[in-house]
N, C-alpha and C. Protein backbone atom coordinates (compact mmCIF):
# COMPACT_ATOMS: atom_id res chain seq x y z
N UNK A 1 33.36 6.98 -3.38
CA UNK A 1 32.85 5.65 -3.12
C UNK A 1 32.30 5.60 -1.69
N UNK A 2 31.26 4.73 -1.67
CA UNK A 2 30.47 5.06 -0.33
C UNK A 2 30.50 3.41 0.22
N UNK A 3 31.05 2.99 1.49
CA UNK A 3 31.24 2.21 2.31
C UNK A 3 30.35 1.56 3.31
N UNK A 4 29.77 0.24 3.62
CA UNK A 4 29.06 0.17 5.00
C UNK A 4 29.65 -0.68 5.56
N UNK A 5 29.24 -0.77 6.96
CA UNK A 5 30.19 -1.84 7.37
C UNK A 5 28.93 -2.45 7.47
N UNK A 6 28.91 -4.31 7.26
CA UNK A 6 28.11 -4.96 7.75
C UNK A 6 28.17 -6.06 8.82
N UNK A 7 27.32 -6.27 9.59
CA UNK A 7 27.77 -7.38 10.84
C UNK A 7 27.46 -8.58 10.18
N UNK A 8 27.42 -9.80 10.90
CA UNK A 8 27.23 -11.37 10.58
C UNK A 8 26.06 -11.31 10.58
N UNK A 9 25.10 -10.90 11.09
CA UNK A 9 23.29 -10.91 11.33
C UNK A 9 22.98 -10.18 9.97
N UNK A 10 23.79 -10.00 9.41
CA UNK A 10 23.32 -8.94 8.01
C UNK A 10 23.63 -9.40 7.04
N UNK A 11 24.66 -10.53 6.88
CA UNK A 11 24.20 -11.51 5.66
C UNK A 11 24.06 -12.73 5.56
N UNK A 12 23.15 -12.80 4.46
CA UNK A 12 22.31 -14.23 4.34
C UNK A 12 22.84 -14.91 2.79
N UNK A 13 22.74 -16.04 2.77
CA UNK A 13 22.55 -16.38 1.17
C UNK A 13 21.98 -16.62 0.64
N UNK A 14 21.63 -16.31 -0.85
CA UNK A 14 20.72 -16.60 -1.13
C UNK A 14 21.05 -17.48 -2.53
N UNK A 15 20.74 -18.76 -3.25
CA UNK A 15 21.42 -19.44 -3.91
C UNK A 15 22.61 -19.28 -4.15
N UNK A 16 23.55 -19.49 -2.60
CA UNK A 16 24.84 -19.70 -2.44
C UNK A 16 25.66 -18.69 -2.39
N UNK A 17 25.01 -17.21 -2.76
CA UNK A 17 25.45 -16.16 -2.89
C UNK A 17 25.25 -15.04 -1.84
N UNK A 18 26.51 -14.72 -1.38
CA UNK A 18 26.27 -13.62 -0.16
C UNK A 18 25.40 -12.40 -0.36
N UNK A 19 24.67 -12.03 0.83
CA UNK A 19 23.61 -11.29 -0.19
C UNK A 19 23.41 -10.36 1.47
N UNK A 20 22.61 -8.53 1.34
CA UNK A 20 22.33 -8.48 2.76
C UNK A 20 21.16 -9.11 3.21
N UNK A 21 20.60 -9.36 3.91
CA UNK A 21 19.26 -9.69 4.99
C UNK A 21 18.09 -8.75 4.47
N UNK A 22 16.84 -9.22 4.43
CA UNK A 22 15.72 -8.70 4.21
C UNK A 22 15.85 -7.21 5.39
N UNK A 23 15.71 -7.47 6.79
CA UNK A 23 16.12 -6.39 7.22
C UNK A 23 16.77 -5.49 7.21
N UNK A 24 18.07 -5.52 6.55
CA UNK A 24 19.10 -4.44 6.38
C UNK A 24 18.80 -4.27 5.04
N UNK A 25 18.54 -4.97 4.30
CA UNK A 25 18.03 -4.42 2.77
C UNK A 25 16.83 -3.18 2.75
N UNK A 26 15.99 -3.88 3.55
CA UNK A 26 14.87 -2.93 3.43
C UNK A 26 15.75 -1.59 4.20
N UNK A 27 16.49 -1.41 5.52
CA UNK A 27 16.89 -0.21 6.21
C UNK A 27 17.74 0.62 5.28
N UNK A 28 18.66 -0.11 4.62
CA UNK A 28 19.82 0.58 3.49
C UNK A 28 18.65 1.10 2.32
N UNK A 29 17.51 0.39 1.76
CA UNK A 29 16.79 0.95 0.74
C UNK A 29 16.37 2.99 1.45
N UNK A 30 15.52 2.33 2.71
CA UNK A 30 14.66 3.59 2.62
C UNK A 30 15.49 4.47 3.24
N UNK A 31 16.80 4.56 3.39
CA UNK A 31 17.53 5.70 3.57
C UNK A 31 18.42 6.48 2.45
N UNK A 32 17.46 5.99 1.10
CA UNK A 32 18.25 6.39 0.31
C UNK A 32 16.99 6.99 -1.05
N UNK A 33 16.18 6.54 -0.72
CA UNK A 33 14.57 7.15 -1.51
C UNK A 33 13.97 7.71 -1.02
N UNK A 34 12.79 8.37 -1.92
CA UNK A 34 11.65 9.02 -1.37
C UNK A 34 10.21 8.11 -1.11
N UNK A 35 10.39 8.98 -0.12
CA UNK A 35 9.24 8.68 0.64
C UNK A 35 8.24 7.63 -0.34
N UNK A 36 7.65 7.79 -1.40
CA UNK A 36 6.81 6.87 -2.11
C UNK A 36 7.14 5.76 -2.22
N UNK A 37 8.39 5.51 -2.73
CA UNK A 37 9.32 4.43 -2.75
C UNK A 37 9.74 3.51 -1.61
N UNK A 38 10.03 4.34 -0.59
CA UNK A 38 10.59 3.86 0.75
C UNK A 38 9.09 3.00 1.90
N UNK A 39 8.11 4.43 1.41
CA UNK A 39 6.61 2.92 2.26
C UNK A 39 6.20 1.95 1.74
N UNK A 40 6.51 1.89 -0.33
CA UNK A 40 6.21 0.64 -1.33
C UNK A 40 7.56 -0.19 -0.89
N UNK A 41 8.26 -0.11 -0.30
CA UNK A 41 9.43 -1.06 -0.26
C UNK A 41 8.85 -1.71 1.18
N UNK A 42 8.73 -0.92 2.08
CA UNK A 42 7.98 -1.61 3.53
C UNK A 42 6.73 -2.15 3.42
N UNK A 43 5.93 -1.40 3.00
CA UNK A 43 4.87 -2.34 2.68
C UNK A 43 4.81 -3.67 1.75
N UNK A 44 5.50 -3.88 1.17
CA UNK A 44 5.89 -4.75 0.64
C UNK A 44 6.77 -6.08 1.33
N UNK A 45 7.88 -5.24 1.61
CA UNK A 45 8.34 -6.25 2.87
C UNK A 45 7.47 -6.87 4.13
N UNK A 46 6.61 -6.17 4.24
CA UNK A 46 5.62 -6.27 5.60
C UNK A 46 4.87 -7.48 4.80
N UNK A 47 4.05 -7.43 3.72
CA UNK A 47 3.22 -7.97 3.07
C UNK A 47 3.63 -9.51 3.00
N UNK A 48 4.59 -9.37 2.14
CA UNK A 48 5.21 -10.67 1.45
C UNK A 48 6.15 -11.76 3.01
N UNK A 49 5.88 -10.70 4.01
CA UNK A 49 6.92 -11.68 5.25
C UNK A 49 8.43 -11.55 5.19
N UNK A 50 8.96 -10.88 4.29
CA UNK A 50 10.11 -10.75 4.19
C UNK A 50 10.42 -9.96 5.66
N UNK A 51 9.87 -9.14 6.37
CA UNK A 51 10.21 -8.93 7.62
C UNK A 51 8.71 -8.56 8.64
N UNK A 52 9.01 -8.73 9.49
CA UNK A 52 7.98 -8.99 10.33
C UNK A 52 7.66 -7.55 11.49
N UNK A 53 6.64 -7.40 12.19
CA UNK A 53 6.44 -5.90 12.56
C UNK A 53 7.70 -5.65 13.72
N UNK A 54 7.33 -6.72 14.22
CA UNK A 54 9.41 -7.01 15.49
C UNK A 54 10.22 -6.01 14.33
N UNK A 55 10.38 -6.87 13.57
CA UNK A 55 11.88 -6.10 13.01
C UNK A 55 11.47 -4.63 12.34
N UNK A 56 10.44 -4.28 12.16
CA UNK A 56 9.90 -3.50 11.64
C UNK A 56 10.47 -1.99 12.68
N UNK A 57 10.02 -2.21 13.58
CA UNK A 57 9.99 -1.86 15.08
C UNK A 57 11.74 -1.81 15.02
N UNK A 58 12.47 -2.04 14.44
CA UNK A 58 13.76 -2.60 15.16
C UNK A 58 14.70 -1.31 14.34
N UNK A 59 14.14 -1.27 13.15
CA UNK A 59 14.54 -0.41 12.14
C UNK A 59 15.36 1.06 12.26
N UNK A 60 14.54 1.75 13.10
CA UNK A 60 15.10 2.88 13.88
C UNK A 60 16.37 2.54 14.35
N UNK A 61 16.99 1.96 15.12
CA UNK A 61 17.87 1.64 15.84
C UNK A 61 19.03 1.05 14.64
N UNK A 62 18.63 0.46 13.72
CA UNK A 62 19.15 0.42 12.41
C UNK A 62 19.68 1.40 11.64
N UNK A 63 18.96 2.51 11.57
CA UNK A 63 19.10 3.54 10.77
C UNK A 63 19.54 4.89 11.80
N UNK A 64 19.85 4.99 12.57
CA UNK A 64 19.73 5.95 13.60
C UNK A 64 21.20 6.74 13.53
N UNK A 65 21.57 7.82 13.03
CA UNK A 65 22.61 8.37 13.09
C UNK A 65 23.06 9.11 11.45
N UNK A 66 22.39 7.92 10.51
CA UNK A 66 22.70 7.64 9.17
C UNK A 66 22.49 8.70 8.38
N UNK A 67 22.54 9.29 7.41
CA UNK A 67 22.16 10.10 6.18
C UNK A 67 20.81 9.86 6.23
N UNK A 68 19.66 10.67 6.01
CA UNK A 68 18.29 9.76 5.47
C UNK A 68 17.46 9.39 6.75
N UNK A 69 18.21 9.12 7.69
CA UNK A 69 16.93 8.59 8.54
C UNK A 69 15.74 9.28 9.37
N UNK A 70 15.91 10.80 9.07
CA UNK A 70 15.04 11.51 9.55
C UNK A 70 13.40 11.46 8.23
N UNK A 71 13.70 11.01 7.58
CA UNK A 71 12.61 10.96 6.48
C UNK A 71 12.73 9.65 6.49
N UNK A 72 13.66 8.84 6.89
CA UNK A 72 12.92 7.46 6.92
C UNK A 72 12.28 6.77 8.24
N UNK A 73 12.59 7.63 9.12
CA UNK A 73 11.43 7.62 10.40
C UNK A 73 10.12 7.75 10.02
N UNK A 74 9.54 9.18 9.30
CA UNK A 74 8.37 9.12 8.82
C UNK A 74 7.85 7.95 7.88
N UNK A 75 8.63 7.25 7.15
CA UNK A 75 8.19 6.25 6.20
C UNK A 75 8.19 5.24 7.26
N UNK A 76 8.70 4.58 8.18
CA UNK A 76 8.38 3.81 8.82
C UNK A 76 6.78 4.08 9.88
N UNK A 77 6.25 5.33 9.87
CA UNK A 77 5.25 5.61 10.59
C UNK A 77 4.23 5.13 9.62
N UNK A 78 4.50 5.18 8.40
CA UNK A 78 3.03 4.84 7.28
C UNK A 78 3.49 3.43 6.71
N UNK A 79 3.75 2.71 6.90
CA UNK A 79 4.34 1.45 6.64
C UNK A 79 2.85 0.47 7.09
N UNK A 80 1.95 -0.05 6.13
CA UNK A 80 1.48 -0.89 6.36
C UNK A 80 1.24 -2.65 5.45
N UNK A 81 1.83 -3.11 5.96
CA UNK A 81 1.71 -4.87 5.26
C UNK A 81 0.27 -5.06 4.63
N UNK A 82 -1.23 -4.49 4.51
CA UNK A 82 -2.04 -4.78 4.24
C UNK A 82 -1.96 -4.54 2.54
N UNK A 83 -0.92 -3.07 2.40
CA UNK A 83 -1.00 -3.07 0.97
C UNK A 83 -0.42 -3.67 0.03
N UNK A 84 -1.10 -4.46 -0.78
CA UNK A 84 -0.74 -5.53 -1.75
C UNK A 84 -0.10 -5.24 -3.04
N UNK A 85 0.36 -4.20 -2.75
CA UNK A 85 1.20 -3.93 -4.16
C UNK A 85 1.67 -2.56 -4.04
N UNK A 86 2.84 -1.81 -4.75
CA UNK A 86 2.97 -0.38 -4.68
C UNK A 86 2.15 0.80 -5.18
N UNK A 87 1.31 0.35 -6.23
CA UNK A 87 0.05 0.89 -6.86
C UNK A 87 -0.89 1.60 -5.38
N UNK A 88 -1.35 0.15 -4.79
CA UNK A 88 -2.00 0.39 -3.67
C UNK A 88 -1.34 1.16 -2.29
N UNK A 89 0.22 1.50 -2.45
CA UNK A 89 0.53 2.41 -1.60
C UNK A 89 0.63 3.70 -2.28
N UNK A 90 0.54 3.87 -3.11
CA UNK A 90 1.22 5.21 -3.59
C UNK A 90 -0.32 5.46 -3.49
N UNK A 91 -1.38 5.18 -3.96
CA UNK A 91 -3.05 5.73 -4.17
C UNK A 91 -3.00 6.05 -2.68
N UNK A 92 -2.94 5.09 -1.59
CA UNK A 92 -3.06 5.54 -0.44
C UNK A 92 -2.38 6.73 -0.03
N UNK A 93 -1.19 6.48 -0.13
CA UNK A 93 -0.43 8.21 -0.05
C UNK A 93 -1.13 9.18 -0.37
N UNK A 94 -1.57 9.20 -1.58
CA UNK A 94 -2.04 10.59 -2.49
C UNK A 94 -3.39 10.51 -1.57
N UNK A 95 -3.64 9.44 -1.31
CA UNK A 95 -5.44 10.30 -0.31
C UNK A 95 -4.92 10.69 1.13
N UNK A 96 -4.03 10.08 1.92
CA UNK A 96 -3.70 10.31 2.67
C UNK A 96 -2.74 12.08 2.80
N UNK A 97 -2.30 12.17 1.74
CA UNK A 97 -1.76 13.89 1.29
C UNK A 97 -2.86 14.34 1.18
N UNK A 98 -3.82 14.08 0.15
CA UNK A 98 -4.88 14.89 -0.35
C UNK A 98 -5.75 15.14 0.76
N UNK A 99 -5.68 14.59 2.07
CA UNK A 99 -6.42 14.57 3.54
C UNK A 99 -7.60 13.98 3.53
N UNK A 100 -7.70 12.73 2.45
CA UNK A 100 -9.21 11.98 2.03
C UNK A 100 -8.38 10.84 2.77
N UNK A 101 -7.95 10.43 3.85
CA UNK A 101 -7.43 9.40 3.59
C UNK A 101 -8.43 7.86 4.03
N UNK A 102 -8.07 7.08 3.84
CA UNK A 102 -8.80 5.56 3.77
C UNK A 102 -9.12 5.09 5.36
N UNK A 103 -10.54 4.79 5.70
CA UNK A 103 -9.95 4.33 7.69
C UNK A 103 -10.23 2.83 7.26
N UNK A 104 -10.13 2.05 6.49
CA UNK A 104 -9.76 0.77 5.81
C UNK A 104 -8.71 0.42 4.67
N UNK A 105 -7.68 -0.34 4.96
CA UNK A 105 -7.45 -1.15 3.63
C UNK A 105 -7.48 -2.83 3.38
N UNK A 106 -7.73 -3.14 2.55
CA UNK A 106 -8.79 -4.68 2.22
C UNK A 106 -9.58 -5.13 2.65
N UNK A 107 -10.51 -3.58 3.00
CA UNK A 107 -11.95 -3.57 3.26
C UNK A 107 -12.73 -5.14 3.26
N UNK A 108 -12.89 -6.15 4.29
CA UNK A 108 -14.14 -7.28 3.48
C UNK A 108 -15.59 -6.54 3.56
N UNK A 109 -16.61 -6.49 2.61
CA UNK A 109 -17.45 -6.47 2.16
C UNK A 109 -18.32 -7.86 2.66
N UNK A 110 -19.55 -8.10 2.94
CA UNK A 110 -20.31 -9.10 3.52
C UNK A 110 -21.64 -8.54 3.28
N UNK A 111 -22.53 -9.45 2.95
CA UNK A 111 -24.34 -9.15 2.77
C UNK A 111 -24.53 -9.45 4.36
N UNK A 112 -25.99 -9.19 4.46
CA UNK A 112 -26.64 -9.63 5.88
C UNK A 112 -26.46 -10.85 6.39
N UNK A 113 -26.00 -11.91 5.18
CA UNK A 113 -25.88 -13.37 5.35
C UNK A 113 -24.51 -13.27 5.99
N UNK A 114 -23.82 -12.77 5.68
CA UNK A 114 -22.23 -13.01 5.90
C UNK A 114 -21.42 -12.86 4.78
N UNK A 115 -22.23 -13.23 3.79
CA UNK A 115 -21.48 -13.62 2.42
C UNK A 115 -20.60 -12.71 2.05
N UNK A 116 -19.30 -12.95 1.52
CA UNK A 116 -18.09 -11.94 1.02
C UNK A 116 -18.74 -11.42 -0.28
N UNK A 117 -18.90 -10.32 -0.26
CA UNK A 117 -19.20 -10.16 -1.50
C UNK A 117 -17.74 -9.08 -2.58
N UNK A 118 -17.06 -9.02 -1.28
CA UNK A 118 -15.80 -8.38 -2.24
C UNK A 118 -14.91 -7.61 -0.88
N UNK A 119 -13.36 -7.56 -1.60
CA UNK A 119 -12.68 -6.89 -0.72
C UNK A 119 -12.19 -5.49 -1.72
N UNK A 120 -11.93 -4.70 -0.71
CA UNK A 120 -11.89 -3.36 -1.57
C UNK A 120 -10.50 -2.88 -0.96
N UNK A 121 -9.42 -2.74 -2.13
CA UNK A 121 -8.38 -1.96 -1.64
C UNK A 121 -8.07 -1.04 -0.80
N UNK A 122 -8.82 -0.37 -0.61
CA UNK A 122 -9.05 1.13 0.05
C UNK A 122 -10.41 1.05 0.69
N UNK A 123 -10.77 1.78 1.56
CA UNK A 123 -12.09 1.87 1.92
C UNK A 123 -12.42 3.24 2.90
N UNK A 124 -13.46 3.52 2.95
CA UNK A 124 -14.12 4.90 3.56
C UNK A 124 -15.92 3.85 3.88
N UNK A 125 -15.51 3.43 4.81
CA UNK A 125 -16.82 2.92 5.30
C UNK A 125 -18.50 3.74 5.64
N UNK A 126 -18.18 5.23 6.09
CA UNK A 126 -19.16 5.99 6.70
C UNK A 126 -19.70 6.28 4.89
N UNK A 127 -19.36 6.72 4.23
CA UNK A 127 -19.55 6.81 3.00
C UNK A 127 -19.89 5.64 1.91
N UNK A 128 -19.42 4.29 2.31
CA UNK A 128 -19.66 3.30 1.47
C UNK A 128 -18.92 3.44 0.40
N UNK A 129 -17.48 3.60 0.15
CA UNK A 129 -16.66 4.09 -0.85
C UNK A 129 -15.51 2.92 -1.00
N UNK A 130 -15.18 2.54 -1.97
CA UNK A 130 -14.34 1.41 -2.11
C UNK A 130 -13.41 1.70 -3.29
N UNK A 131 -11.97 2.36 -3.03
CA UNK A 131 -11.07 2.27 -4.18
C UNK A 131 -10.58 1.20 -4.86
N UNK A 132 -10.20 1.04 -5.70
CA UNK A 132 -9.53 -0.57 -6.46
C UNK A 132 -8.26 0.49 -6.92
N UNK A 133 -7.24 0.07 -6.69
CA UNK A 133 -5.67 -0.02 -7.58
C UNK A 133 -5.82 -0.98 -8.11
N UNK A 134 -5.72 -0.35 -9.67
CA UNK A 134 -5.98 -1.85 -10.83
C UNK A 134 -4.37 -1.73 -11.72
N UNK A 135 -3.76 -2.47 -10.99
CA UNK A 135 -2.48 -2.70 -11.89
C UNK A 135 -2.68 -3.43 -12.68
N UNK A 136 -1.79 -3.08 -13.79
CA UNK A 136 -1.84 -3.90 -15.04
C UNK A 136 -1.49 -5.69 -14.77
N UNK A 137 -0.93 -6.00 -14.07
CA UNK A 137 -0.35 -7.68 -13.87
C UNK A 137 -1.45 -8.33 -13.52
N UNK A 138 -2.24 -7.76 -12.12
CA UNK A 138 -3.09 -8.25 -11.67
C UNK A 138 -4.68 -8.04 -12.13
N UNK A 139 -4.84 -7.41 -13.17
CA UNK A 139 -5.92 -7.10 -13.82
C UNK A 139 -5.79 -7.12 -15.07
N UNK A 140 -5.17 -6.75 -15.86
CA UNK A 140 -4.98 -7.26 -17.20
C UNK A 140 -5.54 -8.42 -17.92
N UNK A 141 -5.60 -9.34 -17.51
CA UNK A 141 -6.14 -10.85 -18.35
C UNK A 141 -8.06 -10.77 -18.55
N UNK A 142 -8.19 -11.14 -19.09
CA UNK A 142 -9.42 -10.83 -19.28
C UNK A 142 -10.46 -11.29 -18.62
N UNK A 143 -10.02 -12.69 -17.82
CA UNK A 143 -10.67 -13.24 -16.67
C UNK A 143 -10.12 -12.73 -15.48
N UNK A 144 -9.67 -11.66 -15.13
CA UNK A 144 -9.93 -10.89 -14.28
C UNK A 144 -10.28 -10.05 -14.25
N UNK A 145 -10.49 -9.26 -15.78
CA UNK A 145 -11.84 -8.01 -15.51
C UNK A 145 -12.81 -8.64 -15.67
N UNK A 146 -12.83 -9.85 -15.96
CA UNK A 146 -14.47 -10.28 -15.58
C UNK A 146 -14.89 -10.91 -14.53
N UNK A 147 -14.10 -10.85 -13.21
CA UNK A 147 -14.29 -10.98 -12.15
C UNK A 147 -14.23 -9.79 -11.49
N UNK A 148 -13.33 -9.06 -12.15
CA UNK A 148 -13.39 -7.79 -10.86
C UNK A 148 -14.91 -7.23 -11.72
N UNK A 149 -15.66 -7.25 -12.62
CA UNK A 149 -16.95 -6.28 -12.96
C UNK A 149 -17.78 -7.10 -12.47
N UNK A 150 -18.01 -8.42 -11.90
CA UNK A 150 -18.63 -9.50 -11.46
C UNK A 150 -18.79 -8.74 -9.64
N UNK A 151 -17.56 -8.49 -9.19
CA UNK A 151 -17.55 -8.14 -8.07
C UNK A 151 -17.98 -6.73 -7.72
N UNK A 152 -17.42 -5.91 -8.59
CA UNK A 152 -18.20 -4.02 -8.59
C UNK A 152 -19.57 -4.55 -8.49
N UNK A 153 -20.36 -5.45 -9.22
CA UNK A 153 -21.71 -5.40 -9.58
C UNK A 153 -22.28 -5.72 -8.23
N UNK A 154 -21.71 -6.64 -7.42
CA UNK A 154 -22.02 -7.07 -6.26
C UNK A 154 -21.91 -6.12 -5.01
N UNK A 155 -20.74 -5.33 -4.74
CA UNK A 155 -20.71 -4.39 -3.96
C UNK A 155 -21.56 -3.22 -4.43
N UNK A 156 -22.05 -3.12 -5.75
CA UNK A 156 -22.59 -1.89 -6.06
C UNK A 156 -23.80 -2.29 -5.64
N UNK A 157 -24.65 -3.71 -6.21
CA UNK A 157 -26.19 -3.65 -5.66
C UNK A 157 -26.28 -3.58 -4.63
N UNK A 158 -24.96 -4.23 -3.47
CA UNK A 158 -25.28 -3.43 -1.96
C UNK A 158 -25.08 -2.36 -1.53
N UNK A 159 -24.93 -1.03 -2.34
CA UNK A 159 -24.81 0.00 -2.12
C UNK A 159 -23.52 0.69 -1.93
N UNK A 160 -22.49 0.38 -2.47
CA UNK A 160 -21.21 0.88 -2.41
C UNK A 160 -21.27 1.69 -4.06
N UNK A 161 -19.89 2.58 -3.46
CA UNK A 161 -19.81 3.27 -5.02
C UNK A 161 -18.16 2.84 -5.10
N UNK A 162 -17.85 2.06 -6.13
CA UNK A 162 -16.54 2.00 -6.63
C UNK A 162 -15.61 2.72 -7.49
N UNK A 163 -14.53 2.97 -7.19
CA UNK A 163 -13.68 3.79 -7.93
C UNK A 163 -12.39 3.26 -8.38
N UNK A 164 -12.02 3.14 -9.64
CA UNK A 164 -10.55 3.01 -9.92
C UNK A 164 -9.79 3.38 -10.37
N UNK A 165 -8.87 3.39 -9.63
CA UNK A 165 -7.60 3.95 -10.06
C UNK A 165 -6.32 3.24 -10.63
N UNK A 166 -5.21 4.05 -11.53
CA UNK A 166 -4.06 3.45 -12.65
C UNK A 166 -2.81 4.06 -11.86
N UNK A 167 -1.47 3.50 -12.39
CA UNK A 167 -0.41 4.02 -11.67
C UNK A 167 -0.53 5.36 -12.50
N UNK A 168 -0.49 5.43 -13.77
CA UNK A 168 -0.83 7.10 -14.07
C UNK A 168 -1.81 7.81 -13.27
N UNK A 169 -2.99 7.64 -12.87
CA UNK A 169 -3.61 8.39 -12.30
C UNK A 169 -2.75 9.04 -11.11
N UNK A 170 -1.50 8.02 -10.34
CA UNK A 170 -1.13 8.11 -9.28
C UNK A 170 0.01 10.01 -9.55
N UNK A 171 0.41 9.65 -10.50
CA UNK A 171 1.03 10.66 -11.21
C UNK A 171 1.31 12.03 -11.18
N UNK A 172 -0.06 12.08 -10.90
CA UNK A 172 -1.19 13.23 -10.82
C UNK A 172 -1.69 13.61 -8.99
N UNK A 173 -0.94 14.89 -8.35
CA UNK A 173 -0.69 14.54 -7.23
C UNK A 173 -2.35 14.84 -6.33
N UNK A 174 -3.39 15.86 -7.55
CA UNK A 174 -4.32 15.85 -7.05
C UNK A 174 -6.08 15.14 -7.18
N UNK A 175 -5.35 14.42 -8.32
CA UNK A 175 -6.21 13.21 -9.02
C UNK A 175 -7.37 12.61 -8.24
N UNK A 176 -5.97 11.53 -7.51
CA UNK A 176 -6.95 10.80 -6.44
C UNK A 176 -7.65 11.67 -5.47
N UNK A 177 -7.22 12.12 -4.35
CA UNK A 177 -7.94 12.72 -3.24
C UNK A 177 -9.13 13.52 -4.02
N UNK A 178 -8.71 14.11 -5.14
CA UNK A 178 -10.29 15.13 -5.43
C UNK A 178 -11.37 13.82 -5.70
N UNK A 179 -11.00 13.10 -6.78
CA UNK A 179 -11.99 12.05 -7.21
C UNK A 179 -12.60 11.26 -5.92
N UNK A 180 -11.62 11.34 -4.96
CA UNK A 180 -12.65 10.29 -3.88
C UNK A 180 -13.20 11.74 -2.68
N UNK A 181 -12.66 12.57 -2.61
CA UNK A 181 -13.85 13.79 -2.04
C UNK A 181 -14.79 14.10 -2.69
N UNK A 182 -15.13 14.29 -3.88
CA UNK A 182 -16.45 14.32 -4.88
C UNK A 182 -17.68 13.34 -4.80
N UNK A 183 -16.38 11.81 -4.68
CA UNK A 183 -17.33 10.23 -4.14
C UNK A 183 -18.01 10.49 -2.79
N UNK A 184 -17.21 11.20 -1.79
CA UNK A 184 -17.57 11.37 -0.31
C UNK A 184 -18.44 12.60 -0.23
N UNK A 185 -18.91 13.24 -0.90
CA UNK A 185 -19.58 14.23 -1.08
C UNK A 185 -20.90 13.69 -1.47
N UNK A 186 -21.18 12.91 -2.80
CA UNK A 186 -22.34 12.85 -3.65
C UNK A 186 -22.54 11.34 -2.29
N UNK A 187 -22.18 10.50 -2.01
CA UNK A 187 -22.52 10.10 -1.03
C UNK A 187 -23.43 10.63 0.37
N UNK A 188 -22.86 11.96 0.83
CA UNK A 188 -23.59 12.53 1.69
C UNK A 188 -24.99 12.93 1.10
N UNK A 189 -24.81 13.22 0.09
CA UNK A 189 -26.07 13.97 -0.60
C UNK A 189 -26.84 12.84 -0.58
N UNK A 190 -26.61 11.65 -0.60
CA UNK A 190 -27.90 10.50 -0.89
C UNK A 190 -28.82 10.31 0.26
């Protein structure tokens, strides 16, 4: 049986029920997963406000001594709140392994006017390259693939090339990075 001790700053309630703190939840999670898991749990936390980059920052000092925290140092180095779902961290991972990695995420897109013409999960700007993580929740309904092909059409007549990706694709550890070096390639060629 495995034991922690917890202080008073470490629990909260939550409908009346003792529960730990977004902060120590998230520190006890990623000292106990891998790496994929442990930046979809921070990024997530980052995202949703459940903890803020302060505490983010604070984490180390949290975890410091513990089982795990030498690999959860590195997960706190790739920890970013921009990604909106775990789909969209794990794709980032795999380009970021695959050494394609993204120097944008939720790219805005704008015509000469200003106009938004779309935000892109991922992005490779010098190339004009825009990934989509299309999870099933958030894309699934049918009025949202007919907004997200409403929006490809728009970033595409301004010259972007779109790509998407599935949590299966994610699966697949050399999937992504080849498919978006091929994109960054036939790009140069234009």
């Amino acid at each position: 049986m495995h034991q922690v001790t917890v202080g008073p700053g470490d629990v909260v309630k939550v409908a009346g029920i003792p529960a730990t703190s977004s902060l120590r939840t998230v520190s006890d999670v990623i000292l106990r997963v891998d790496r994929y898991p442990a930046v979809s749990v921070l990024d997530s936390a980052l995202n949703q406000g459940r903890i803020d980059p302060a505490q983010l920052a604070a984490i180390p000092n949290l975890i410091r001594g513990r089982r795990g925290a030498v690999v959860a140092h590195a997960c706190l180095a790739e920890a970013d709140g921009r990604a909106q779902s775990p789909l969209e961290t794990r794709s980032r991972l795999r380009c970021v392994d695959g050494r394609v990695p993204p120097d944008a995420l939720q790219l805005e897109v704008r015509d000469d006017d200003g106009y938004l013409l779309g935000i892109g999960d991922l992005g490779w700007r010098g190339p004009r390259l825009i990934a989509e993580a299309d999870g099933r929740d958030a894309h699934g309904t049918p009025e949202a693939a007919y907004a997200d092909r409403r929006r490809q059409n728009r970033l595409v007549n301004a010259g972007w090339t779109i790509l998407r990706f599935t949590w299966q694709d994610t699966l697949h550890p050399s999937y992504i990075p080849h498919t978006v070096r091929q994109a960054i390639a036939a790009a140069h060629r234009r």
